[in-house]
N, C-alpha and C. Protein backbone atom coordinates (compact mmCIF):
# COMPACT_ATOMS: atom_id res chain seq x y z
N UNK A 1 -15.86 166.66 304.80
CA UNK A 1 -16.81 167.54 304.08
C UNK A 1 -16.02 168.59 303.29
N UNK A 2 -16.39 168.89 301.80
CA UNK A 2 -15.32 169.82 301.02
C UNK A 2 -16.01 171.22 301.75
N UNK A 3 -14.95 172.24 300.88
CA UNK A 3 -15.36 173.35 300.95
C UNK A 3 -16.79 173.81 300.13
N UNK A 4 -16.60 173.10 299.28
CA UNK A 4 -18.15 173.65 298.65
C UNK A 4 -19.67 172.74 299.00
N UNK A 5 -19.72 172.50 300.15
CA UNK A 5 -20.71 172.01 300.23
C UNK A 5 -21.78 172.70 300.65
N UNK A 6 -23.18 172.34 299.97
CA UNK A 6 -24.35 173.56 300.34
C UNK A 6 -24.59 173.03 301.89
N UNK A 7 -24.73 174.62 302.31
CA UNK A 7 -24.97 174.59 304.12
C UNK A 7 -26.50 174.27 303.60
N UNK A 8 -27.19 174.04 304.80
CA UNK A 8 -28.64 173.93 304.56
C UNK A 8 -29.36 174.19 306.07
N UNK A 9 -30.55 174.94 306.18
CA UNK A 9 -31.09 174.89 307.49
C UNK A 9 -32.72 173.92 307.44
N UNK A 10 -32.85 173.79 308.17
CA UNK A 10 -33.83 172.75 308.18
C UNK A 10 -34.81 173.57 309.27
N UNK A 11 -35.68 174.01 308.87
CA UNK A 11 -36.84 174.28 309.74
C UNK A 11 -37.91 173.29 310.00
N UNK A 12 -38.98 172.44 310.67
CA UNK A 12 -39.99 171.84 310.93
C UNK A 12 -40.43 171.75 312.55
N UNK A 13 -41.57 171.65 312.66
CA UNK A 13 -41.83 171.53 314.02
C UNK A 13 -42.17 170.43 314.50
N UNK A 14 -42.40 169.31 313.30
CA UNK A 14 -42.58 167.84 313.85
C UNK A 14 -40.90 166.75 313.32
N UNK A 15 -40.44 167.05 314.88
CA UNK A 15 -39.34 166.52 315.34
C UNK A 15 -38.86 165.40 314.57
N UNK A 16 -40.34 163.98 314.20
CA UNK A 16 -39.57 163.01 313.24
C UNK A 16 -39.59 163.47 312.01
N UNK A 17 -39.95 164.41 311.60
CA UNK A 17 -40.01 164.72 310.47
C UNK A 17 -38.47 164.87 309.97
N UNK A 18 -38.12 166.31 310.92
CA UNK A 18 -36.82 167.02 310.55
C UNK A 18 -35.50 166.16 310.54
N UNK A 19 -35.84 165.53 311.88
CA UNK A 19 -35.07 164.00 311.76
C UNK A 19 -34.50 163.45 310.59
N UNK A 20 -35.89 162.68 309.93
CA UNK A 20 -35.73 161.92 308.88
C UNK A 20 -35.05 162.75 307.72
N UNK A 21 -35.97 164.10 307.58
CA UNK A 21 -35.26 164.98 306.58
C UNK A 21 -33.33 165.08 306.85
N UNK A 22 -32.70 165.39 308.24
CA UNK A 22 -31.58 165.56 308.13
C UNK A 22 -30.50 164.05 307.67
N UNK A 23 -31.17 162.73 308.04
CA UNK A 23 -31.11 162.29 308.03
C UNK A 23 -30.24 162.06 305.96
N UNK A 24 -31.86 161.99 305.67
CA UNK A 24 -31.68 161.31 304.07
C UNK A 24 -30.48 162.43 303.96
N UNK A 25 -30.47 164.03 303.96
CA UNK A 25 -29.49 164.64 303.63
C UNK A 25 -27.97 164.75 303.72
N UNK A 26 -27.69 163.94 305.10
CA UNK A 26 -26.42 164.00 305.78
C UNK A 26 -26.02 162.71 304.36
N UNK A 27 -26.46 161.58 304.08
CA UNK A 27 -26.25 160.56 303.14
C UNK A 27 -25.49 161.32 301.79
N UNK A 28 -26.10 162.91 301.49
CA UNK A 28 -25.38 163.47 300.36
C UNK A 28 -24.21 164.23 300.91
N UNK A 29 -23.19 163.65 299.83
CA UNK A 29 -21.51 163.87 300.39
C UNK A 29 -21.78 165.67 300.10
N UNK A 30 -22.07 166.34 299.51
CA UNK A 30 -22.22 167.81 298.99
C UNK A 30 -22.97 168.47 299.44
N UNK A 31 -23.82 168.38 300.80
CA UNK A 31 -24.86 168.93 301.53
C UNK A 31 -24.78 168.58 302.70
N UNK A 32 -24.83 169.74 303.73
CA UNK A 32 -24.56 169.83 305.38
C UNK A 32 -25.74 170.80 305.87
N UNK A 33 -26.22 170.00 306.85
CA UNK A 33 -27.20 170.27 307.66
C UNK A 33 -26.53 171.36 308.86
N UNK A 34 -26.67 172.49 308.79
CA UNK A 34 -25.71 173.19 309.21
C UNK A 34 -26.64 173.79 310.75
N UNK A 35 -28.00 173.81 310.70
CA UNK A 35 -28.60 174.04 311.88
C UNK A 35 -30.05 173.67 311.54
N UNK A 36 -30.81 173.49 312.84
CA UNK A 36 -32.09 172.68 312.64
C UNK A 36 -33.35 173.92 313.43
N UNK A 37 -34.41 173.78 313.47
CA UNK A 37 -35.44 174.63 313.66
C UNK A 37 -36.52 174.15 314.14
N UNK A 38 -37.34 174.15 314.89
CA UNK A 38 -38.71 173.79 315.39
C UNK A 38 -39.58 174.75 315.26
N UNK A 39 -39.16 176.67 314.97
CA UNK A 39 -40.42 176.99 314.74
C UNK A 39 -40.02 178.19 313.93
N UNK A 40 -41.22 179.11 313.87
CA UNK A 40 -40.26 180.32 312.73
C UNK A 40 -39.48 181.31 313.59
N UNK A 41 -39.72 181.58 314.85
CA UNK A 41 -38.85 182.62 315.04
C UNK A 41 -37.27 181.44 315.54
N UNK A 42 -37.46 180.67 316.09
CA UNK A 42 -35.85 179.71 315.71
C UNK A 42 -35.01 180.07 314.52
N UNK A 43 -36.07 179.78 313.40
CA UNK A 43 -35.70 179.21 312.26
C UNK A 43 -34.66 180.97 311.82
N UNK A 44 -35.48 181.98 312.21
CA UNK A 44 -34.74 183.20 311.64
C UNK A 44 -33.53 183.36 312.46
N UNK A 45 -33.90 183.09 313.92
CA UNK A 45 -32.54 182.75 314.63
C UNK A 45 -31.21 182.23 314.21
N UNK A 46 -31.75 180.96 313.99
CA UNK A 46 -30.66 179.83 313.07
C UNK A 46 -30.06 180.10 312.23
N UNK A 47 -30.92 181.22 311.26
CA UNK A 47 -29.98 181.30 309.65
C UNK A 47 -29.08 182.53 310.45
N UNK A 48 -29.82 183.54 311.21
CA UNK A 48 -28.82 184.49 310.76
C UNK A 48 -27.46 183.99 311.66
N UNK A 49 -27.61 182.88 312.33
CA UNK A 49 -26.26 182.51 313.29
C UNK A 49 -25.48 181.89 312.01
N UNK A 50 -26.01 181.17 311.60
CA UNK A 50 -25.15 179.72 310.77
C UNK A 50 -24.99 180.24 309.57
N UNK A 51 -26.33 181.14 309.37
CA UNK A 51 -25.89 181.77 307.57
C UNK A 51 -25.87 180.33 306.24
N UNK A 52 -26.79 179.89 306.30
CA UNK A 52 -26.78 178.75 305.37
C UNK A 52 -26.93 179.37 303.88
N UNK A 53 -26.99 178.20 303.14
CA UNK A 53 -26.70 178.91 301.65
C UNK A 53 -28.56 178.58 301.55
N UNK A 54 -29.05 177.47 301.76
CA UNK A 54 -30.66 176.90 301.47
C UNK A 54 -31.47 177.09 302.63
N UNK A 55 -32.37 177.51 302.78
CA UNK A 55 -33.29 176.92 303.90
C UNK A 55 -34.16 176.16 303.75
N UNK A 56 -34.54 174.71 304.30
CA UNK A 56 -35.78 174.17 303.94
C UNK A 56 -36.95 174.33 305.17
N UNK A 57 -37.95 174.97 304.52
CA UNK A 57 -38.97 175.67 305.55
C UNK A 57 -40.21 174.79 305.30
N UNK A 58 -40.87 174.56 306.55
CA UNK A 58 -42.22 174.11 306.61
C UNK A 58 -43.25 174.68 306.72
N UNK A 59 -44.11 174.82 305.84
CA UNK A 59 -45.09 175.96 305.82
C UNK A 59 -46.22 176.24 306.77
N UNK A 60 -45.98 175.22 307.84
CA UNK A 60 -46.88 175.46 309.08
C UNK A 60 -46.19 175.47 310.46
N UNK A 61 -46.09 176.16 310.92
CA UNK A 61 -45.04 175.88 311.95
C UNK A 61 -45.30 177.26 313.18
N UNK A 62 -45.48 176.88 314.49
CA UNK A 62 -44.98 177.66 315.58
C UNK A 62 -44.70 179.24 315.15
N UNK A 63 -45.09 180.25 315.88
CA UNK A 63 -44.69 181.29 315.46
C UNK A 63 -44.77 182.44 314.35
N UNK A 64 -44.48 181.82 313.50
CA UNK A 64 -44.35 182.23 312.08
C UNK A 64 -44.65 181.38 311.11
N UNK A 65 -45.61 181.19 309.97
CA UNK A 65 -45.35 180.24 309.18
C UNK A 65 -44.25 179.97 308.10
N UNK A 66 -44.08 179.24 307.40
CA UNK A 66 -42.96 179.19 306.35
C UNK A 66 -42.84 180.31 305.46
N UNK A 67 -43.96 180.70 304.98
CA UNK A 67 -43.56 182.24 304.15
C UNK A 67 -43.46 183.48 305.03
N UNK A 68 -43.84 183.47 305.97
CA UNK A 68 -43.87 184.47 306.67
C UNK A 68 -41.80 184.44 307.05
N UNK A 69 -41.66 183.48 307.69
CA UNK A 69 -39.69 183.38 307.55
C UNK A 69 -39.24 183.30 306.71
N UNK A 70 -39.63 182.92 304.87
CA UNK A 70 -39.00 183.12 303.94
C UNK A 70 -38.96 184.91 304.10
N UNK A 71 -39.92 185.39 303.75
CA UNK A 71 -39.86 186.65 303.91
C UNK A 71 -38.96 187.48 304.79
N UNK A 72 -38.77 187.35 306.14
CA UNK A 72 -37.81 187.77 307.43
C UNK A 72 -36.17 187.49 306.32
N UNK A 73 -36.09 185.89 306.45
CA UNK A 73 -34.86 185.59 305.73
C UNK A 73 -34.26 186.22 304.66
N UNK A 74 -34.97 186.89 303.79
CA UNK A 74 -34.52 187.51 302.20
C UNK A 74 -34.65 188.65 302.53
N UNK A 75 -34.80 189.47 303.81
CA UNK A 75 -34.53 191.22 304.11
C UNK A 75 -33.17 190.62 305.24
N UNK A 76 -33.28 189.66 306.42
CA UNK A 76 -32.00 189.94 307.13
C UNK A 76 -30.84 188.78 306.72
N UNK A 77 -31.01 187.74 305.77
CA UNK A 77 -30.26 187.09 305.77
C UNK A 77 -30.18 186.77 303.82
N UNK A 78 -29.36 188.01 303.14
CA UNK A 78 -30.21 187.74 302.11
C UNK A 78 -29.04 187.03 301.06
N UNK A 79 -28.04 186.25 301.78
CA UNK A 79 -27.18 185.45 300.94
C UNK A 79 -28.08 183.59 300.91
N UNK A 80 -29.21 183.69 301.90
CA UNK A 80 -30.11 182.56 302.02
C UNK A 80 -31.04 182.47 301.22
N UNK A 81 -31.12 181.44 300.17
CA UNK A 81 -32.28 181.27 299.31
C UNK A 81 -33.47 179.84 300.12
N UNK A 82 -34.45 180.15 299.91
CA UNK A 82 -35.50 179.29 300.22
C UNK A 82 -36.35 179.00 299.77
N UNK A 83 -36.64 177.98 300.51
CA UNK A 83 -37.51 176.51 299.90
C UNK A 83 -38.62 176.01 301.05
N UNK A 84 -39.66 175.67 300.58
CA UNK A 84 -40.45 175.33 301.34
C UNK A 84 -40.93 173.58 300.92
N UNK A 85 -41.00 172.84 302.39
CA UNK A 85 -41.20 171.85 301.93
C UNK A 85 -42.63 170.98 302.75
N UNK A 86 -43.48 170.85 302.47
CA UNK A 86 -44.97 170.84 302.52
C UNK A 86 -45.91 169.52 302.86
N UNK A 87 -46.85 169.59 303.61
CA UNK A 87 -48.18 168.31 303.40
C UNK A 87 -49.01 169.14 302.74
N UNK A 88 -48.83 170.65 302.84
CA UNK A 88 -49.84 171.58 302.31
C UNK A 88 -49.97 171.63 301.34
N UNK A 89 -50.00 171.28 300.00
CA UNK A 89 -49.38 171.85 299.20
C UNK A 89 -50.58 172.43 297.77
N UNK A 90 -51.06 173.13 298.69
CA UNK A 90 -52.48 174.11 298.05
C UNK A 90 -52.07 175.05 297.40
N UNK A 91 -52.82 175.40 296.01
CA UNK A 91 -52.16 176.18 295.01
C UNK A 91 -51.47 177.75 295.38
N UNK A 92 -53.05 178.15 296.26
CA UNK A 92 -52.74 179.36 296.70
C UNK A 92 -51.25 179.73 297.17
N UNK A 93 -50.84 178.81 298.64
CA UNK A 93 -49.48 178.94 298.99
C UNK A 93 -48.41 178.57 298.06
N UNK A 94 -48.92 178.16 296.83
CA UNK A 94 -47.56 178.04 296.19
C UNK A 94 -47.35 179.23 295.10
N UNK A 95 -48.20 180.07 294.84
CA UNK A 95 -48.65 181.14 294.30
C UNK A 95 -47.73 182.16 295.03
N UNK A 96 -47.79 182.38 296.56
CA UNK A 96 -47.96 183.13 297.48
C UNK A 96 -46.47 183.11 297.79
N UNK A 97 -45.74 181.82 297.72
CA UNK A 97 -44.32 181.57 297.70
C UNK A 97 -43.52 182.32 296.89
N UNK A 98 -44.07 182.07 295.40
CA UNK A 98 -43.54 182.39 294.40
C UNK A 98 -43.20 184.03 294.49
N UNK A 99 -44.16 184.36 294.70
CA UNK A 99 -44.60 185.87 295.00
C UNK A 99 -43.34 186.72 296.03
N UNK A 100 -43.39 185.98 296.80
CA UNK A 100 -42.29 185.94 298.18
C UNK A 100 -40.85 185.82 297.71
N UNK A 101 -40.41 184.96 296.75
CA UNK A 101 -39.72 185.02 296.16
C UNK A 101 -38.89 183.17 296.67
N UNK A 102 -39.41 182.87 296.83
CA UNK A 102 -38.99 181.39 297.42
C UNK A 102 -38.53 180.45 296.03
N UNK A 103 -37.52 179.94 295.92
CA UNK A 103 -37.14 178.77 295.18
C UNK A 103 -37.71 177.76 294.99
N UNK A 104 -38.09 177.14 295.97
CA UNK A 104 -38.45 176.08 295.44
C UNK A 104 -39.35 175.76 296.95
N UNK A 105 -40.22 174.69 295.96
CA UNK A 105 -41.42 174.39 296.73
C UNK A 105 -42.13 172.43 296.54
N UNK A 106 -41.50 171.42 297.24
CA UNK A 106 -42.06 170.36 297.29
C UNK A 106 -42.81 169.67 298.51
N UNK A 107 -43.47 168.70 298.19
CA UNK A 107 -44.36 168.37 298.94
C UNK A 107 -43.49 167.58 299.56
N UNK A 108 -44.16 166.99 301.13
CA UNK A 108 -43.28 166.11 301.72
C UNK A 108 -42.91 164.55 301.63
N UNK A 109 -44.14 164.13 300.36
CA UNK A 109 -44.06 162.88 299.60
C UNK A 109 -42.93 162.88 299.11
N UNK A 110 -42.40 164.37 298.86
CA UNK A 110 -40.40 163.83 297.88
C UNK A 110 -39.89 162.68 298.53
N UNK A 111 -38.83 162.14 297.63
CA UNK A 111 -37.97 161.43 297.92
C UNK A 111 -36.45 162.35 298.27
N UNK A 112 -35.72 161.26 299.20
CA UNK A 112 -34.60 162.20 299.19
C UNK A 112 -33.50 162.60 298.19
N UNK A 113 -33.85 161.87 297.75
CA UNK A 113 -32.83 162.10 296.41
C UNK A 113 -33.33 163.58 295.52
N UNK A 114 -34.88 163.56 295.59
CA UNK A 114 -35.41 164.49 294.76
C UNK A 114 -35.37 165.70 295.57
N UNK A 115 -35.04 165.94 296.72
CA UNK A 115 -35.21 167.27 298.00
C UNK A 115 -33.72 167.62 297.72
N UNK A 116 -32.54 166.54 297.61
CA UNK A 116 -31.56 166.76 297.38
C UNK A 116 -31.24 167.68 296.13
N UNK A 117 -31.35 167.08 294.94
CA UNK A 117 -31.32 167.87 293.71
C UNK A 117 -32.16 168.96 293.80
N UNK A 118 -33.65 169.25 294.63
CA UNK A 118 -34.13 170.67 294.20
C UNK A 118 -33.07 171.22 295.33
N UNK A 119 -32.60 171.07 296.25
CA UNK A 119 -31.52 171.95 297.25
C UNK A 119 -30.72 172.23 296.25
N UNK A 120 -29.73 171.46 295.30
CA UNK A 120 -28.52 171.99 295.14
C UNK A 120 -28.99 172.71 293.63
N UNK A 121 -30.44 172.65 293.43
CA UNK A 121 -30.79 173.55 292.28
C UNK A 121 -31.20 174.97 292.65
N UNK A 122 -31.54 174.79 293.52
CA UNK A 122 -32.03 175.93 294.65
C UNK A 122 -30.26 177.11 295.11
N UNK A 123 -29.95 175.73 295.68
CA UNK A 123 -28.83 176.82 296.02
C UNK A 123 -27.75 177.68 295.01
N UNK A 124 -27.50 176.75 293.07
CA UNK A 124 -27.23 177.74 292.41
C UNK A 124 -27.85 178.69 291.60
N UNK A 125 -29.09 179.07 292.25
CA UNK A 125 -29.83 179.85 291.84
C UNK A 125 -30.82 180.02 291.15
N UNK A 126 -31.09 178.28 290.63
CA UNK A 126 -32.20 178.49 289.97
C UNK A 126 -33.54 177.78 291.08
N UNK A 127 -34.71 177.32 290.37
CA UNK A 127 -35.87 177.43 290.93
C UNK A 127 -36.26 175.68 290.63
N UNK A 128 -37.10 175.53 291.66
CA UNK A 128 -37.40 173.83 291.80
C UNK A 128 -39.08 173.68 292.32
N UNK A 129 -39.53 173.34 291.50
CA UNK A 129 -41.43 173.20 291.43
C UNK A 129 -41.86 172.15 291.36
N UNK A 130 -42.62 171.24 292.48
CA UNK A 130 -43.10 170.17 292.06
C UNK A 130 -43.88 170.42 291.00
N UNK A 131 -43.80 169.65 289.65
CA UNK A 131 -44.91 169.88 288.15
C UNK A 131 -46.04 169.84 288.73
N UNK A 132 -46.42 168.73 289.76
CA UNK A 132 -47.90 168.46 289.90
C UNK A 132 -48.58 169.69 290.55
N UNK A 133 -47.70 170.28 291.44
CA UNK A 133 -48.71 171.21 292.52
C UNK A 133 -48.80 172.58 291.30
N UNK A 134 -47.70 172.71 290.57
CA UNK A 134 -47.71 173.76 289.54
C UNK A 134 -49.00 173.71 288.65
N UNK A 135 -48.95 172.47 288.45
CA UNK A 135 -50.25 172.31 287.41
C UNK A 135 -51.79 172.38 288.09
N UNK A 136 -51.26 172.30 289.43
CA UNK A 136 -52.78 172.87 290.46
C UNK A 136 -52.90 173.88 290.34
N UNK A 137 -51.67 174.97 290.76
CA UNK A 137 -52.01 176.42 290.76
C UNK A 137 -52.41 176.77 289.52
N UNK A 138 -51.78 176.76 288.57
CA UNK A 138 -52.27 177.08 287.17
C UNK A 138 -53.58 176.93 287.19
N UNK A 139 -54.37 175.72 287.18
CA UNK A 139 -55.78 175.33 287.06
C UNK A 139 -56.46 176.01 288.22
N UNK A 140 -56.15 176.57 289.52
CA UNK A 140 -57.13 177.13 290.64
C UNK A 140 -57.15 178.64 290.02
N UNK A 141 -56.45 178.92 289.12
CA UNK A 141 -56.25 180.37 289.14
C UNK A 141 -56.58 181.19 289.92
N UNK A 142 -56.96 182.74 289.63
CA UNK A 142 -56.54 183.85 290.61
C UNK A 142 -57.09 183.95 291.87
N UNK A 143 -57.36 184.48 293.15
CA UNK A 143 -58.29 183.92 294.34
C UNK A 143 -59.00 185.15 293.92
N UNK A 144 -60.65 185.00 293.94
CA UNK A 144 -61.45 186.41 293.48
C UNK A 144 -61.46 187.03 295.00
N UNK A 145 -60.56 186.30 295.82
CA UNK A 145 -60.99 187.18 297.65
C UNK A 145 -59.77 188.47 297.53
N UNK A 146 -60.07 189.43 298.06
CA UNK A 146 -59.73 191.13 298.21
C UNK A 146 -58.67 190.48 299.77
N UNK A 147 -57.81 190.79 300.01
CA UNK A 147 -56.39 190.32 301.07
C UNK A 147 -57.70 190.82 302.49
N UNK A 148 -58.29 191.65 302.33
CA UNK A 148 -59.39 192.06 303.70
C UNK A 148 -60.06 190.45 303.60
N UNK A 149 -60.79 190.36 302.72
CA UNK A 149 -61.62 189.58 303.06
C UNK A 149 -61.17 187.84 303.55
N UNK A 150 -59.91 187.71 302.64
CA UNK A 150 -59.18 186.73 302.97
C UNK A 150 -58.60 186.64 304.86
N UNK A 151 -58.10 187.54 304.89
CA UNK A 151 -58.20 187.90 306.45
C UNK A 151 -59.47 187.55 307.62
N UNK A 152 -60.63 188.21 306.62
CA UNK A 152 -61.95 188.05 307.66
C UNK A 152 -62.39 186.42 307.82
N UNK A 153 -62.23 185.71 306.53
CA UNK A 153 -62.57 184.38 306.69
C UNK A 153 -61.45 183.57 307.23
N UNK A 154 -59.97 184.04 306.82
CA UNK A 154 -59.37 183.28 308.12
C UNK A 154 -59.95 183.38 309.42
N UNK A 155 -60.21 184.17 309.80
CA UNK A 155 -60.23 183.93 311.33
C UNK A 155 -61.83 183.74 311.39
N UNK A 156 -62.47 183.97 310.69
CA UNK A 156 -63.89 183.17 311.02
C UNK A 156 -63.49 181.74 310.91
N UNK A 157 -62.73 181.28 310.23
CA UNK A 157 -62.75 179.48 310.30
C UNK A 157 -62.28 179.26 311.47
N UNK A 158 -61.95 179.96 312.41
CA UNK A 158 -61.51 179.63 314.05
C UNK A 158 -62.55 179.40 314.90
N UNK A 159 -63.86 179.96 314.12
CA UNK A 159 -65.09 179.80 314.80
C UNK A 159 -65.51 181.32 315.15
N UNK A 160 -64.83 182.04 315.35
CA UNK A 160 -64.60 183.23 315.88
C UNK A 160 -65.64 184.07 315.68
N UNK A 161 -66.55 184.55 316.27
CA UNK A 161 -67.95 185.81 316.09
C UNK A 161 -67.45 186.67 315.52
N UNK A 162 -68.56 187.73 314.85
CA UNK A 162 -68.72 188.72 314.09
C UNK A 162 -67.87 189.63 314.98
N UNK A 163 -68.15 189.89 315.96
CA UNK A 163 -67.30 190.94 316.96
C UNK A 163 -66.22 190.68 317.53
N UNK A 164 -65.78 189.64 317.48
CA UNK A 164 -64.12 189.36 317.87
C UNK A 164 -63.55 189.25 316.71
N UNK A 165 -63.95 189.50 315.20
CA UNK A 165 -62.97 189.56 314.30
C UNK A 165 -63.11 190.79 314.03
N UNK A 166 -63.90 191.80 314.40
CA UNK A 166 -64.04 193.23 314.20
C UNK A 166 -62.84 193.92 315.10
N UNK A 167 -62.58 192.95 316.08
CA UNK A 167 -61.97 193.80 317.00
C UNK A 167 -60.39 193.31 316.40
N UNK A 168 -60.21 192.44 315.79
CA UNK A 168 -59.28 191.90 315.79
C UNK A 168 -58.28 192.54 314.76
N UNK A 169 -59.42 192.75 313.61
CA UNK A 169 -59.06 193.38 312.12
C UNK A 169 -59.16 194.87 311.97
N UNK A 170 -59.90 195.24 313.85
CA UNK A 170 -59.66 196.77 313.64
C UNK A 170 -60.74 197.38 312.70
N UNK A 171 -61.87 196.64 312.20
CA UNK A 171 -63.15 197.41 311.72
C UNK A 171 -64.51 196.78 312.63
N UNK A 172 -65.74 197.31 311.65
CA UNK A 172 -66.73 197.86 312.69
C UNK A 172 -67.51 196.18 312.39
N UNK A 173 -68.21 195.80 312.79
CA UNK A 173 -68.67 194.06 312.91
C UNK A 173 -69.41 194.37 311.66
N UNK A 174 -70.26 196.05 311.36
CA UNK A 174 -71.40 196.02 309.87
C UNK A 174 -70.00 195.69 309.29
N UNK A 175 -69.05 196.01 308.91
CA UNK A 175 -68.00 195.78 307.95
C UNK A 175 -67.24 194.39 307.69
N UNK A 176 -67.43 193.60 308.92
CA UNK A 176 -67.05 191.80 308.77
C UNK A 176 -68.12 191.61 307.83
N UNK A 177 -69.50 191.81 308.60
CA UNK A 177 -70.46 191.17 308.05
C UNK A 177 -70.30 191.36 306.22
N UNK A 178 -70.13 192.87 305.54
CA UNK A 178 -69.99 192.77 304.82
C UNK A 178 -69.09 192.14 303.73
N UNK A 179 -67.69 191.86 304.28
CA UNK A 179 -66.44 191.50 304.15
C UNK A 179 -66.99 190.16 303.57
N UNK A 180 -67.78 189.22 304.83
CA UNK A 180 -67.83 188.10 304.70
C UNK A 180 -69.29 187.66 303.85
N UNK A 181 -70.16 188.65 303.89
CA UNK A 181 -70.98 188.02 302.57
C UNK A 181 -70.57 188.32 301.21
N UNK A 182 -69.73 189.12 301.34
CA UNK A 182 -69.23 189.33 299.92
C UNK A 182 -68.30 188.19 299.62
N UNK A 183 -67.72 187.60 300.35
CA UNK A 183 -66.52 186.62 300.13
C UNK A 183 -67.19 185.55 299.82
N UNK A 184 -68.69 184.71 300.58
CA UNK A 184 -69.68 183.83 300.26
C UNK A 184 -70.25 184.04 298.53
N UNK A 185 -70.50 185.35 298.54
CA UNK A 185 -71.03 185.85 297.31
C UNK A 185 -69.67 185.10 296.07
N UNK A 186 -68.74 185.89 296.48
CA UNK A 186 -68.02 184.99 295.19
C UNK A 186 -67.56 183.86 294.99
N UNK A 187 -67.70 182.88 295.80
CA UNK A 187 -67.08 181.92 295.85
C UNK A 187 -68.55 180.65 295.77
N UNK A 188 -69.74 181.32 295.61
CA UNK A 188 -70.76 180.75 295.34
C UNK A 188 -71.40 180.05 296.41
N UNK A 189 -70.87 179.63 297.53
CA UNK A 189 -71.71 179.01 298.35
C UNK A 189 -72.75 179.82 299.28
N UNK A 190 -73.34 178.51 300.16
CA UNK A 190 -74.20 179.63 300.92
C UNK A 190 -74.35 180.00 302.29
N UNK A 191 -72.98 180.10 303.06
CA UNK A 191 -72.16 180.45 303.97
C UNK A 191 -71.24 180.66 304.50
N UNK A 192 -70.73 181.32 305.24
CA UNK A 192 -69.40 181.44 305.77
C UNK A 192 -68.51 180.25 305.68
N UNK A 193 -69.13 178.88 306.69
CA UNK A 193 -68.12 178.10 306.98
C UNK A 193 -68.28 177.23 305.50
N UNK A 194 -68.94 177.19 304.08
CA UNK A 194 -68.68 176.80 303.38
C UNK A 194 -67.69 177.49 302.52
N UNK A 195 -67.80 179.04 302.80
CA UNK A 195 -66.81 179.86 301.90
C UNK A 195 -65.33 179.27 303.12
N UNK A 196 -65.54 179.53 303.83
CA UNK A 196 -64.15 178.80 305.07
C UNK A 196 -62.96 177.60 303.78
N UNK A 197 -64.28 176.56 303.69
CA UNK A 197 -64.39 175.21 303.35
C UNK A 197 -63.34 175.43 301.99
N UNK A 198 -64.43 176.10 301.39
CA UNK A 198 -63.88 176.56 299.42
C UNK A 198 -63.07 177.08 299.18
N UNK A 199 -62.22 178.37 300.14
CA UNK A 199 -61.08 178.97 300.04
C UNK A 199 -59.91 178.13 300.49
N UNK A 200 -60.10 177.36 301.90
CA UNK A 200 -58.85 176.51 301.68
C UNK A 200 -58.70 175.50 300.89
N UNK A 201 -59.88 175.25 300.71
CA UNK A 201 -59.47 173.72 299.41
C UNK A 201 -58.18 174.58 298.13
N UNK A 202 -58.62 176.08 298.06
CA UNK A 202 -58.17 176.15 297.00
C UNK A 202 -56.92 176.61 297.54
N UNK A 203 -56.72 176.94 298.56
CA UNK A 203 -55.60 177.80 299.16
C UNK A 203 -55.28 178.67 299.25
N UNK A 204 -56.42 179.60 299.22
CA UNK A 204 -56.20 181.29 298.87
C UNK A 204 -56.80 181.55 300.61
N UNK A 205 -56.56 180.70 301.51
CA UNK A 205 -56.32 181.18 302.84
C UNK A 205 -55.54 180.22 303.64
């Protein structure tokens, strides 16, 4: 292995996954799988031990989700650029990435060849977008939900009552209630678990 080869950390929590992922990668002579991850607080573990140049993060995972450890990673480990690599791949979170400051973002349909090149595009600094999910976000545009209300309908899609998300979010249940007909209100349907329904399709939860 030369000296310049991109380190890489591999975060996922489904075992054949990460597998297969280290797998296709070890095949590129210029890329080393330098430590592996099952969940997010691992995954922050891992970098700051190994210090990789890429991280490839899974945006659902144990602990922490993938942006939530991109985020950790770029305050304590900030020679690590990251990448998230997805079944999710809903506009919102790729919006939300971007925002975060994440490199690059493909779905887990890539090929390895194509995870390869966005890594070593990733790692000299520039940025790697699947076109297709780009051309989703573009078209879902802005989420009309307020970060409260996005909050309140997450955890109502858990099933969760008016009063265990009051307690949860730290306001009064009249204030879910309001939270959450207002969130129905813009998103046009004519309930909660359809506003639930409509916000993740689009990914603005």
């Amino acid at each position: 292995m030369s000296g310049t080869s991109v380190r890489v950390l591999l975060a996922d929590d489904e075992h054949l996954v990460r597998s297969a992922v280290a797998g296709l990668l070890d095949l590129q002579e210029d890329i080393e799988v330098v430590a592996q991850a099952a969940s997010g607080p691992e995954a922050v573990a891992a970098a700051r031990k190994a210090l990789p140049d890429v991280a490839v993060l899974d945006l659902q995972m144990p602990g922490a989700d993938g942006l939530a450890v991109a985020a950790q990673l770029h305050e304590q480990v900030p020679g690590c650029r990251t990448m998230v690599l997805t079944s999710h791949g809903r506009p919102g979170y790729l919006k939300r990435a971007l925002e975060l400051g994440v490199r690059g973002f493909l779905p887990k349909t890539a090929s390895g060849a194509v995870l390869a090149d966005a890594i070593r595009t990733v790692a000299a600094g520039g940025r790697w977008v699947d076109p297709e999910l780009a051309a989703d976000a573009i078209a879902a545009g802005e989420s009309p939900l307020t970060p409260r209300e996005a909050d309140v309908l997450e955890l109502a899609a858990d099933g969760a009552q008016v009063e265990e998300i009051a307690l949860k979010v730290s306001l009064s249940p009249g204030t879910v209630r309001n939270h959450l007909s207002s969130a129905v209100g813009k998103l046009g349907v004519a309930n909660r678990h359809e506003a639930v329904a409509a916000a993740r399709r689009a990914g603005w939860i």
